[in-house]
PDB file of N, CA and C in Angstrom:
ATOM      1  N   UNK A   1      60.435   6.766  22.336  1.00  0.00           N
ATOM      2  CA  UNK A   1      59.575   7.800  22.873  1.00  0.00           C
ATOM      3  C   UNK A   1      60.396   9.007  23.319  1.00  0.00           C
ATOM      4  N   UNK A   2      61.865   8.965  23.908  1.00  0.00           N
ATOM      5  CA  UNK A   2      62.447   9.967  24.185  1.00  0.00           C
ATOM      6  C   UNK A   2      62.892  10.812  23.012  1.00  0.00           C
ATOM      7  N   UNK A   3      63.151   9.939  21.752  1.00  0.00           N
ATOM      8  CA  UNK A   3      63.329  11.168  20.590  1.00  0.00           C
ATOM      9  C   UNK A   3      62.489  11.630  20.227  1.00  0.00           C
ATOM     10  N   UNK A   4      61.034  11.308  20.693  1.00  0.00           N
ATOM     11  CA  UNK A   4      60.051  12.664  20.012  1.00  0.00           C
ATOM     12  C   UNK A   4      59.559  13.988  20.066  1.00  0.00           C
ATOM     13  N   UNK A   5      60.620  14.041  21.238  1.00  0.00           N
ATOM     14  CA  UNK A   5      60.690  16.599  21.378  1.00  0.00           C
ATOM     15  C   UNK A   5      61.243  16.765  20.363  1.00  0.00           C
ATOM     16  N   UNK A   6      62.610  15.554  20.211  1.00  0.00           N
ATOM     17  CA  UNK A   6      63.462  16.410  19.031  1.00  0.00           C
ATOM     18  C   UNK A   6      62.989  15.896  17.755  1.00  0.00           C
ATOM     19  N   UNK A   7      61.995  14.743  17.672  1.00  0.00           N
ATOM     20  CA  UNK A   7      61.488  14.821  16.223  1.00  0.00           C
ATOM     21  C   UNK A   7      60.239  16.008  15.690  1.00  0.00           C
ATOM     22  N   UNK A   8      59.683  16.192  16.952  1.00  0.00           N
ATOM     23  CA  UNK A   8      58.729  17.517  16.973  1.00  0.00           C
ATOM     24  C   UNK A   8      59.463  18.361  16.348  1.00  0.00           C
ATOM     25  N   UNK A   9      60.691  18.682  16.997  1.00  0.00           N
ATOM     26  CA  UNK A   9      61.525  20.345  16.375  1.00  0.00           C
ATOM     27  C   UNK A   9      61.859  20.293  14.935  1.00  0.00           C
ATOM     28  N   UNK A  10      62.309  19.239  14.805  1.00  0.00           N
ATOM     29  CA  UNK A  10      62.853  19.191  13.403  1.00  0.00           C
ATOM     30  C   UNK A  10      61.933  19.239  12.529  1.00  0.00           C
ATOM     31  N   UNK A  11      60.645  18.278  12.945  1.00  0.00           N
ATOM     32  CA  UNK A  11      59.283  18.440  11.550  1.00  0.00           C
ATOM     33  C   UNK A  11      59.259  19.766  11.367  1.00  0.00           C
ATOM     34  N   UNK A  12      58.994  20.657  12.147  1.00  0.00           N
ATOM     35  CA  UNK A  12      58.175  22.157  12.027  1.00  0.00           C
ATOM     36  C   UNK A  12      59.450  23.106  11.001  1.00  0.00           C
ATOM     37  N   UNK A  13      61.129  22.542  10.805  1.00  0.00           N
ATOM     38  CA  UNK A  13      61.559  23.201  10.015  1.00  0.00           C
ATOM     39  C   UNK A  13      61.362  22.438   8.575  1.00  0.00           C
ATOM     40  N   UNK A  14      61.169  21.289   8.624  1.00  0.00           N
ATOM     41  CA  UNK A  14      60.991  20.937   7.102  1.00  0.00           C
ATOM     42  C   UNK A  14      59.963  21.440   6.270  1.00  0.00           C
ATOM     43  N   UNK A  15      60.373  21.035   4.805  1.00  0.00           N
ATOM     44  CA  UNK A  15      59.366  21.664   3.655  1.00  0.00           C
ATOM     45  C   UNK A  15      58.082  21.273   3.976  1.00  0.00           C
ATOM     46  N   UNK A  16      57.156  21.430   3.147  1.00  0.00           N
ATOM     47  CA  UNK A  16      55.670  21.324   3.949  1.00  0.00           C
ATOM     48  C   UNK A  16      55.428  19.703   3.097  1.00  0.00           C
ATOM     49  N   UNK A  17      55.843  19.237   2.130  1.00  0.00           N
ATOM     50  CA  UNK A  17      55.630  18.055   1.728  1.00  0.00           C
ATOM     51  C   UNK A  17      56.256  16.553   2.743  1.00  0.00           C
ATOM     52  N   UNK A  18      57.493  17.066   2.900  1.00  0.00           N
ATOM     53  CA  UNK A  18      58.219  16.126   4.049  1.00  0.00           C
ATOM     54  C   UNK A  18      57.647  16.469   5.578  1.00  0.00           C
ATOM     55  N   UNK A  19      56.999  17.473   6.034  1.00  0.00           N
ATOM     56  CA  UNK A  19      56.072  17.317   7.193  1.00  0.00           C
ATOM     57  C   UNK A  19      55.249  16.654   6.715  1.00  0.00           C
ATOM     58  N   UNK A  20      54.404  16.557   5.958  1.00  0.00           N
ATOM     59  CA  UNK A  20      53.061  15.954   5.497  1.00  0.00           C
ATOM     60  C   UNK A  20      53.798  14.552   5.468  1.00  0.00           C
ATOM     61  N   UNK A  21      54.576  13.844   4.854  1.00  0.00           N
ATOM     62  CA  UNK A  21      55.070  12.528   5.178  1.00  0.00           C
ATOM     63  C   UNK A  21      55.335  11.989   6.540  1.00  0.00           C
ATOM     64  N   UNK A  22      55.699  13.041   7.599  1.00  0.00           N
ATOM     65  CA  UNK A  22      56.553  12.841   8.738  1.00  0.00           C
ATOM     66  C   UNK A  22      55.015  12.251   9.567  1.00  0.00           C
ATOM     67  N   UNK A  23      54.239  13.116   9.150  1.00  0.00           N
ATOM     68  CA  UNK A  23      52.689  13.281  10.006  1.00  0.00           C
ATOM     69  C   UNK A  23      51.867  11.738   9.540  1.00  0.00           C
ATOM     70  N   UNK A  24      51.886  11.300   8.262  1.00  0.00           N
ATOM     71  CA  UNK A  24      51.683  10.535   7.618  1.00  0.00           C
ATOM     72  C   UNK A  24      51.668   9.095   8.440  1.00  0.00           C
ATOM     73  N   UNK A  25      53.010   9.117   8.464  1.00  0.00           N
ATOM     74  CA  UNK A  25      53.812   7.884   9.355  1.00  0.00           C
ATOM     75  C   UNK A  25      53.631   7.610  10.621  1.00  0.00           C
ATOM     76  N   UNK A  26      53.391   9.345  11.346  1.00  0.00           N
ATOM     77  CA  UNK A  26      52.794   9.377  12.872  1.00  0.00           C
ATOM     78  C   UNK A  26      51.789   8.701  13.083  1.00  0.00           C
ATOM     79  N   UNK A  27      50.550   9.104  11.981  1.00  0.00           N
ATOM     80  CA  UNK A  27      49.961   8.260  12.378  1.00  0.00           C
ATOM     81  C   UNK A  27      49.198   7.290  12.527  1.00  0.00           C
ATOM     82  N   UNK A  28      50.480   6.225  12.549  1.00  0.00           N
ATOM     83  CA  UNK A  28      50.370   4.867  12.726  1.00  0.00           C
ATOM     84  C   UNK A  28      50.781   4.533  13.796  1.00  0.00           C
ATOM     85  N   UNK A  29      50.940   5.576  14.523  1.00  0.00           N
ATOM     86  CA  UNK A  29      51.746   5.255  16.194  1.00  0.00           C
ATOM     87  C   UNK A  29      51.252   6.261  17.094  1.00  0.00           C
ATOM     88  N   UNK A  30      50.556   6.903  17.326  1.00  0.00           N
ATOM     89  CA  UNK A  30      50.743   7.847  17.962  1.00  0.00           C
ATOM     90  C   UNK A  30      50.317   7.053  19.344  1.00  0.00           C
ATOM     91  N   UNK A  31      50.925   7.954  20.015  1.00  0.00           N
ATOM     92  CA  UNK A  31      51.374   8.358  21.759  1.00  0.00           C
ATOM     93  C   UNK A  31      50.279   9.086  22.199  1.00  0.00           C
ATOM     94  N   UNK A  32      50.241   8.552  23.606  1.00  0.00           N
ATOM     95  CA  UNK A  32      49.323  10.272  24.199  1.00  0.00           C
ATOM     96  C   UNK A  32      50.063  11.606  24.417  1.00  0.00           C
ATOM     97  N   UNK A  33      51.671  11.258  24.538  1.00  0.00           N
ATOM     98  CA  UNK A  33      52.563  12.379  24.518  1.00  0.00           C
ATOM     99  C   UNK A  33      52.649  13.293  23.396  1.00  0.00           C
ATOM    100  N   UNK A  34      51.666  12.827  21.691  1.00  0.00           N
ATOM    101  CA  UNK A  34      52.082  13.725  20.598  1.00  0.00           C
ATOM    102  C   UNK A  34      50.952  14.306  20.398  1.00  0.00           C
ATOM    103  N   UNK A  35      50.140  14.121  21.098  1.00  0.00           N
ATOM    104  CA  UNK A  35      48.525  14.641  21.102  1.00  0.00           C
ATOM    105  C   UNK A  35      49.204  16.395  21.037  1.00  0.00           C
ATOM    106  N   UNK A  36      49.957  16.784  21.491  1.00  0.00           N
ATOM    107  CA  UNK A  36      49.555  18.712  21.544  1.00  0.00           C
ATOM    108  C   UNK A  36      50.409  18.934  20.479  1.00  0.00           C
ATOM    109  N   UNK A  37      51.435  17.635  19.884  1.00  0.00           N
ATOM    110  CA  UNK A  37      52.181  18.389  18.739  1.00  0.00           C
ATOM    111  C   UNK A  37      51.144  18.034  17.891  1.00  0.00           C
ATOM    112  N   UNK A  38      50.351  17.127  17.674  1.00  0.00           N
ATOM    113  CA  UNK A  38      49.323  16.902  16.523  1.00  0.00           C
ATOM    114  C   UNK A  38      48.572  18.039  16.527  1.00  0.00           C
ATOM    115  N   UNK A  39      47.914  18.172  17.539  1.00  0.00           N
ATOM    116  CA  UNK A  39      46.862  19.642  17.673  1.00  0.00           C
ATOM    117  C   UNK A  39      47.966  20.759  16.877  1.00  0.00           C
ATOM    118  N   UNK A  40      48.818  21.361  17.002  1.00  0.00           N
ATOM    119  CA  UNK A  40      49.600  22.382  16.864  1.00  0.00           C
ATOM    120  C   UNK A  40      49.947  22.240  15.127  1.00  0.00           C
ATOM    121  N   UNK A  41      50.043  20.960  14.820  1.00  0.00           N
ATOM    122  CA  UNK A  41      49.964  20.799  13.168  1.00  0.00           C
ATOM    123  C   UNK A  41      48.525  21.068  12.719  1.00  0.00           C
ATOM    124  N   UNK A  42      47.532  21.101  13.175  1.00  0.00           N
ATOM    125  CA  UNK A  42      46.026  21.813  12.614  1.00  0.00           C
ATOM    126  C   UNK A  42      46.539  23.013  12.504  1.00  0.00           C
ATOM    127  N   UNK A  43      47.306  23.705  12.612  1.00  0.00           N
ATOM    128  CA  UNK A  43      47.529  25.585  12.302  1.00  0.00           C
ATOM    129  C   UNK A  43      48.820  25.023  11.301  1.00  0.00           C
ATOM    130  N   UNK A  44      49.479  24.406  11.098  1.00  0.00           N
ATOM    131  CA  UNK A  44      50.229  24.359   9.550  1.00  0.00           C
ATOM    132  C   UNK A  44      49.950  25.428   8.463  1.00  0.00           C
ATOM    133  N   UNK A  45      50.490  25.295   7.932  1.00  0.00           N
ATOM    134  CA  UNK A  45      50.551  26.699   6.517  1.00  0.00           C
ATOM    135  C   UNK A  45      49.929  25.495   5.411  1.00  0.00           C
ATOM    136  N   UNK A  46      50.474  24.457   5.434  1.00  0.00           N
ATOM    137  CA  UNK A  46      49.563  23.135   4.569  1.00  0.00           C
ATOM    138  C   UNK A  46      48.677  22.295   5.376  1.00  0.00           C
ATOM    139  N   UNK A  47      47.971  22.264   4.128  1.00  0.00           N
ATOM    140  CA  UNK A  47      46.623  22.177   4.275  1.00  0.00           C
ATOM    141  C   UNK A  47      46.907  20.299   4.951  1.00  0.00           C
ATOM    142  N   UNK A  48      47.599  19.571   3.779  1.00  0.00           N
ATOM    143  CA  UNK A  48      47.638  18.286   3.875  1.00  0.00           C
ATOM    144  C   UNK A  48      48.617  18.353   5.546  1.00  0.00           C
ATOM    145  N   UNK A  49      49.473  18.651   6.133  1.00  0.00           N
ATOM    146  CA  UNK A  49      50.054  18.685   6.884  1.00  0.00           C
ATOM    147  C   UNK A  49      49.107  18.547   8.543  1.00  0.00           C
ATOM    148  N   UNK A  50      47.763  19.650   8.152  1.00  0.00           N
ATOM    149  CA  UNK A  50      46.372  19.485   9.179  1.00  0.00           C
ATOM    150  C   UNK A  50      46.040  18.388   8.815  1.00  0.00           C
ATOM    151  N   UNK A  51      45.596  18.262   7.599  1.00  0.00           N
ATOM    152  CA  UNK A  51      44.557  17.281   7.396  1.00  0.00           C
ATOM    153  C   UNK A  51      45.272  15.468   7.996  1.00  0.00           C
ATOM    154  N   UNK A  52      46.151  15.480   7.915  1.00  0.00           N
ATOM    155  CA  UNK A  52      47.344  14.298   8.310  1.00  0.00           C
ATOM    156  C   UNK A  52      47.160  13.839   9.868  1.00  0.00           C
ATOM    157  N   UNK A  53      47.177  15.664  10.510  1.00  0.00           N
ATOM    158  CA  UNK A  53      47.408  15.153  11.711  1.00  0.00           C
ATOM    159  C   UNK A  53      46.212  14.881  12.409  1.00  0.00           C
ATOM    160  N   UNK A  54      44.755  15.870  11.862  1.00  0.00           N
ATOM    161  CA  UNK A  54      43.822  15.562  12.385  1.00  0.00           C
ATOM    162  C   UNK A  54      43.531  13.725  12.265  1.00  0.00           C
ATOM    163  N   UNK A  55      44.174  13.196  10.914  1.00  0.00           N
ATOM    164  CA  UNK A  55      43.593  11.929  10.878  1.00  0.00           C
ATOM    165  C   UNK A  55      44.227  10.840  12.136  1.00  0.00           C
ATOM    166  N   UNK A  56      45.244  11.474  12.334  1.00  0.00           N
ATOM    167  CA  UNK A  56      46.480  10.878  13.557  1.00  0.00           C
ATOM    168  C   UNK A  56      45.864  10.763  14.828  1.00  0.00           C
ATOM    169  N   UNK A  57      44.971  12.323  15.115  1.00  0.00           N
ATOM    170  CA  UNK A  57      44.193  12.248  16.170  1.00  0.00           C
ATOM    171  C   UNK A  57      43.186  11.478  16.631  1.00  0.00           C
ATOM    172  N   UNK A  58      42.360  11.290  15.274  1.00  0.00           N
ATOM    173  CA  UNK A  58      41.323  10.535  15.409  1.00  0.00           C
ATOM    174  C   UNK A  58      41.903   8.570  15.324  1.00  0.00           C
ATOM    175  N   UNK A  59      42.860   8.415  14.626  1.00  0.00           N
ATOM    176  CA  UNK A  59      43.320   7.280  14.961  1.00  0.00           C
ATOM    177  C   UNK A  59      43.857   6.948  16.402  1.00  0.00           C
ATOM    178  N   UNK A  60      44.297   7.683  16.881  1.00  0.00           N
ATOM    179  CA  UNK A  60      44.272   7.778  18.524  1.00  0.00           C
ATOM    180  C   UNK A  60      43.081   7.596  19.586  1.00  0.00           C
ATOM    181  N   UNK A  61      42.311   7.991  18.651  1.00  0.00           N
ATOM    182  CA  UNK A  61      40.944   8.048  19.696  1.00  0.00           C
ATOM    183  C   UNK A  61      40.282   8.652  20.883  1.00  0.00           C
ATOM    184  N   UNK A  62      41.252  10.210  21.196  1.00  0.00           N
ATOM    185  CA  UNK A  62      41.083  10.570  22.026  1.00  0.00           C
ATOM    186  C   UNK A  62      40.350  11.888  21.836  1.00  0.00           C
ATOM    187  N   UNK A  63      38.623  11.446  22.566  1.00  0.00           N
ATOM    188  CA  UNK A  63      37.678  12.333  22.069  1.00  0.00           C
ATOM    189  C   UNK A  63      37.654  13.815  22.406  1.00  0.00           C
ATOM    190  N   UNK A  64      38.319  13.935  23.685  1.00  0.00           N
ATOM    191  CA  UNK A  64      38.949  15.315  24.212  1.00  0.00           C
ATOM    192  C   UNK A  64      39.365  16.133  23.621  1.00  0.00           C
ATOM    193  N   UNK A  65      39.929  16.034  22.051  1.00  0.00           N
ATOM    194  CA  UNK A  65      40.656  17.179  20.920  1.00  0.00           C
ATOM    195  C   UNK A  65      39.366  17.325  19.910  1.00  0.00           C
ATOM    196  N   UNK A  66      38.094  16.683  20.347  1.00  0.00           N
ATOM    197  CA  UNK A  66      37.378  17.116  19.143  1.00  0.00           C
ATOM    198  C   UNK A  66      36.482  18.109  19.070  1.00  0.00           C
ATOM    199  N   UNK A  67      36.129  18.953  20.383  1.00  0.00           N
ATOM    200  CA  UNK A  67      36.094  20.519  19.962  1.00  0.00           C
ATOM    201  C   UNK A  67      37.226  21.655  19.647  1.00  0.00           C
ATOM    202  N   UNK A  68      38.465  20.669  19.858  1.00  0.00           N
ATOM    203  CA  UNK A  68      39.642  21.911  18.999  1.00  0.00           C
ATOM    204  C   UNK A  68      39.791  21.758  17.295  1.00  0.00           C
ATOM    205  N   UNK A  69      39.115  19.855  17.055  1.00  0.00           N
ATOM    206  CA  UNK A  69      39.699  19.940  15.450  1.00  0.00           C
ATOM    207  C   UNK A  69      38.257  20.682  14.953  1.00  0.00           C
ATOM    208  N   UNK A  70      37.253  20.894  15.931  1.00  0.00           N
ATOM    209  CA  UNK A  70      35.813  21.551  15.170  1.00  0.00           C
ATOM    210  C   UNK A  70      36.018  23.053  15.327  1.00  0.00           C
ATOM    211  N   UNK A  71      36.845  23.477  16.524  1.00  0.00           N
ATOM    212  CA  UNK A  71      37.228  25.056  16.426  1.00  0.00           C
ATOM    213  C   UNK A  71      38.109  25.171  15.594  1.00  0.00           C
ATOM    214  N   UNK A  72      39.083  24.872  15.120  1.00  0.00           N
ATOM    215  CA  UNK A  72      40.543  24.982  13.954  1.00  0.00           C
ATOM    216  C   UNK A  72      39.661  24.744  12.841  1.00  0.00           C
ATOM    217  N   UNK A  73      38.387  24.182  12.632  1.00  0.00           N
ATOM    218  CA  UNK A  73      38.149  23.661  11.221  1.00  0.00           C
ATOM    219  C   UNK A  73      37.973  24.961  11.316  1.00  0.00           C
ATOM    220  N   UNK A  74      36.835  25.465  11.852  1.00  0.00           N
ATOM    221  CA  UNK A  74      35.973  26.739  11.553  1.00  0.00           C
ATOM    222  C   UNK A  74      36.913  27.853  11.085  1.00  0.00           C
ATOM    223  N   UNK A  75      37.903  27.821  11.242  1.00  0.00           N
ATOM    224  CA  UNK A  75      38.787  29.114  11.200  1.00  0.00           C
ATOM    225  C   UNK A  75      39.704  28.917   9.534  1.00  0.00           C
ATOM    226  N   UNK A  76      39.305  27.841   9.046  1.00  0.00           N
ATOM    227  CA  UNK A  76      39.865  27.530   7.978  1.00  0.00           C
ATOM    228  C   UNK A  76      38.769  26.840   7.019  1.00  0.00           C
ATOM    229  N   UNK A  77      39.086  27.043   5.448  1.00  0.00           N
ATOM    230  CA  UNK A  77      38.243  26.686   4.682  1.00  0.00           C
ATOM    231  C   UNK A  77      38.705  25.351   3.469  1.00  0.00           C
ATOM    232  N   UNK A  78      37.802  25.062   2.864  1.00  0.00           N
ATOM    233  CA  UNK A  78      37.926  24.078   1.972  1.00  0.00           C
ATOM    234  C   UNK A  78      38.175  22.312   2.597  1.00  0.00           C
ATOM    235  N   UNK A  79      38.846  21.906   2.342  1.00  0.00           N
ATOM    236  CA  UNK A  79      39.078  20.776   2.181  1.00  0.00           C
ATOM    237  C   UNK A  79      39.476  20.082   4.352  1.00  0.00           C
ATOM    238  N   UNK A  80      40.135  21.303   4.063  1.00  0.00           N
ATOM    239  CA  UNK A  80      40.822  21.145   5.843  1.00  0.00           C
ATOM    240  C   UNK A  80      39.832  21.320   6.476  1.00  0.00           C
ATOM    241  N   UNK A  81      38.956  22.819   6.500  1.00  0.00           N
ATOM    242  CA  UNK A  81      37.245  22.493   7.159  1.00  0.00           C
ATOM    243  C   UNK A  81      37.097  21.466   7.487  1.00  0.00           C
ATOM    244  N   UNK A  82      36.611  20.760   6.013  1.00  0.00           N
ATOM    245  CA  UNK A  82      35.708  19.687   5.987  1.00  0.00           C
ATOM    246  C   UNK A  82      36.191  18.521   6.807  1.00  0.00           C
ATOM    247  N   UNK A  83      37.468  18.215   6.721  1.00  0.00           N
ATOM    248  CA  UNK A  83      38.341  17.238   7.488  1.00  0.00           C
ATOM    249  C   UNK A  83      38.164  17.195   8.708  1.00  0.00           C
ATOM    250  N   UNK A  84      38.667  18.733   9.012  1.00  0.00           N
ATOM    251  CA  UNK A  84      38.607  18.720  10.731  1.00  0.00           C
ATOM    252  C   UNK A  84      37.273  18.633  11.290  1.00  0.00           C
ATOM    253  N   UNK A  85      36.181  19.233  10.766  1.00  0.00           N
ATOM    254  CA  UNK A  85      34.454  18.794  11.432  1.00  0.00           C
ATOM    255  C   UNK A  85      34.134  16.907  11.257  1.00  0.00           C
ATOM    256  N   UNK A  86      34.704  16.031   9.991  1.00  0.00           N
ATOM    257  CA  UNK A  86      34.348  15.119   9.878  1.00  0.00           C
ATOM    258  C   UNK A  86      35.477  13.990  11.271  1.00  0.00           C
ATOM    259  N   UNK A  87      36.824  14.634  11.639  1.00  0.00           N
ATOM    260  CA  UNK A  87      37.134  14.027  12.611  1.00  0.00           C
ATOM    261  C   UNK A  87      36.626  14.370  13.582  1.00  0.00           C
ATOM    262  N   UNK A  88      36.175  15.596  14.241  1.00  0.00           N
ATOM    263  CA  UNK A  88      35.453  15.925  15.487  1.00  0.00           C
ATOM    264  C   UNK A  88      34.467  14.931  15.483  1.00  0.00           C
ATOM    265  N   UNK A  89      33.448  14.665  14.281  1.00  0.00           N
ATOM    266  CA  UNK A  89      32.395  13.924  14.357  1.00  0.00           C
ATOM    267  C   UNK A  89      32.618  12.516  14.617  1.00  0.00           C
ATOM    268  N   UNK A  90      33.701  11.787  14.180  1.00  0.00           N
ATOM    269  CA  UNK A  90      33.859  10.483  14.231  1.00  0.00           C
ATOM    270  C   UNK A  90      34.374  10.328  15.643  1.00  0.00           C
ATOM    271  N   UNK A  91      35.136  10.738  16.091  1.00  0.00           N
ATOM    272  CA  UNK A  91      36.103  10.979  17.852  1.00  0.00           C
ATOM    273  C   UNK A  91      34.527  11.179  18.356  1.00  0.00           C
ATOM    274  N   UNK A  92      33.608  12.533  18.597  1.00  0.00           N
ATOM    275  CA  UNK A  92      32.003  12.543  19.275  1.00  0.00           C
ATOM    276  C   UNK A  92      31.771  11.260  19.134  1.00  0.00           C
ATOM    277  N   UNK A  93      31.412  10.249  18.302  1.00  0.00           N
ATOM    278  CA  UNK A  93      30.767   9.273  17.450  1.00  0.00           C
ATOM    279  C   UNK A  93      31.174   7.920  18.608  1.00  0.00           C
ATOM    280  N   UNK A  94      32.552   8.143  19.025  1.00  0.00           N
ATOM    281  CA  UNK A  94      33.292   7.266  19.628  1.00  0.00           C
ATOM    282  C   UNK A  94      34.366   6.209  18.312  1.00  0.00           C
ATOM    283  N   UNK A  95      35.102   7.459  17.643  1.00  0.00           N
ATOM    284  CA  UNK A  95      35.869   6.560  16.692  1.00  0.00           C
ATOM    285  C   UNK A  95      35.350   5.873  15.555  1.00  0.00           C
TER     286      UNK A  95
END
C-alpha cells in the first residue's frame, strides 16, 4: 500500500496501452486510498484507460463516485459515455 503514490506517478507517464494494463490489474484490488487516482483516470486522453478505471470503481463499490463517473461521462462521447453512465447506474443500483 505504501508504493502506490509512486505507482500513481509512474502510470500517468506511460504509453496509453501500458496505463490501460496498469488500470486493468488495479482493478482487482483496489483500496479506498486509489479511489481519487481512479477518478482522475476518467479524464485520460484513452478512452480504454477511463473505461478500466471506471470498471475499478465500480468493483470497489463505492457509490459516492457515481455522480462524478455520470458527470465525466457527459463531457465525453461514444463508448466511454456509455461506460461511465452504465457504472454510475450499477454503484446507484448498489453494485
Amino acid at each position: 500500500q505504501l508504493a502506490r503514490p509512486a505507482i500513481y506517478a509512474a502510470t500517468q507517464g506511460l504509453p496509453e496501452a501500458e496505463r490501460t494494463s496498469v488500470i486493468r490489474v488495479w482493478a482487482k484490488n483496489v483500496l479506498p486510498s486509489d479511489v481519487p487516482f481512479l477518478v482522475e483516470c476518467l479524464d485520460d486522453s484513452d478512452d480504454d484507460v477511463a473505461i478500466y478505471a471506471a470498471r475499478a470503481l465500480v468493483a470497489h463499490g463505492d457509490a459516492s463516485v457515481a455522480p462524478t463517473l455520470r458527470e465525466k461521462g457527459k463531457a465525453h462521447g461514444g463508448a466511454r459515455k456509455d461506460e461511465l453512465k452504465d457504472a454510475a447506474k450499477t454503484l446507484e443500483k448498489g453494485g
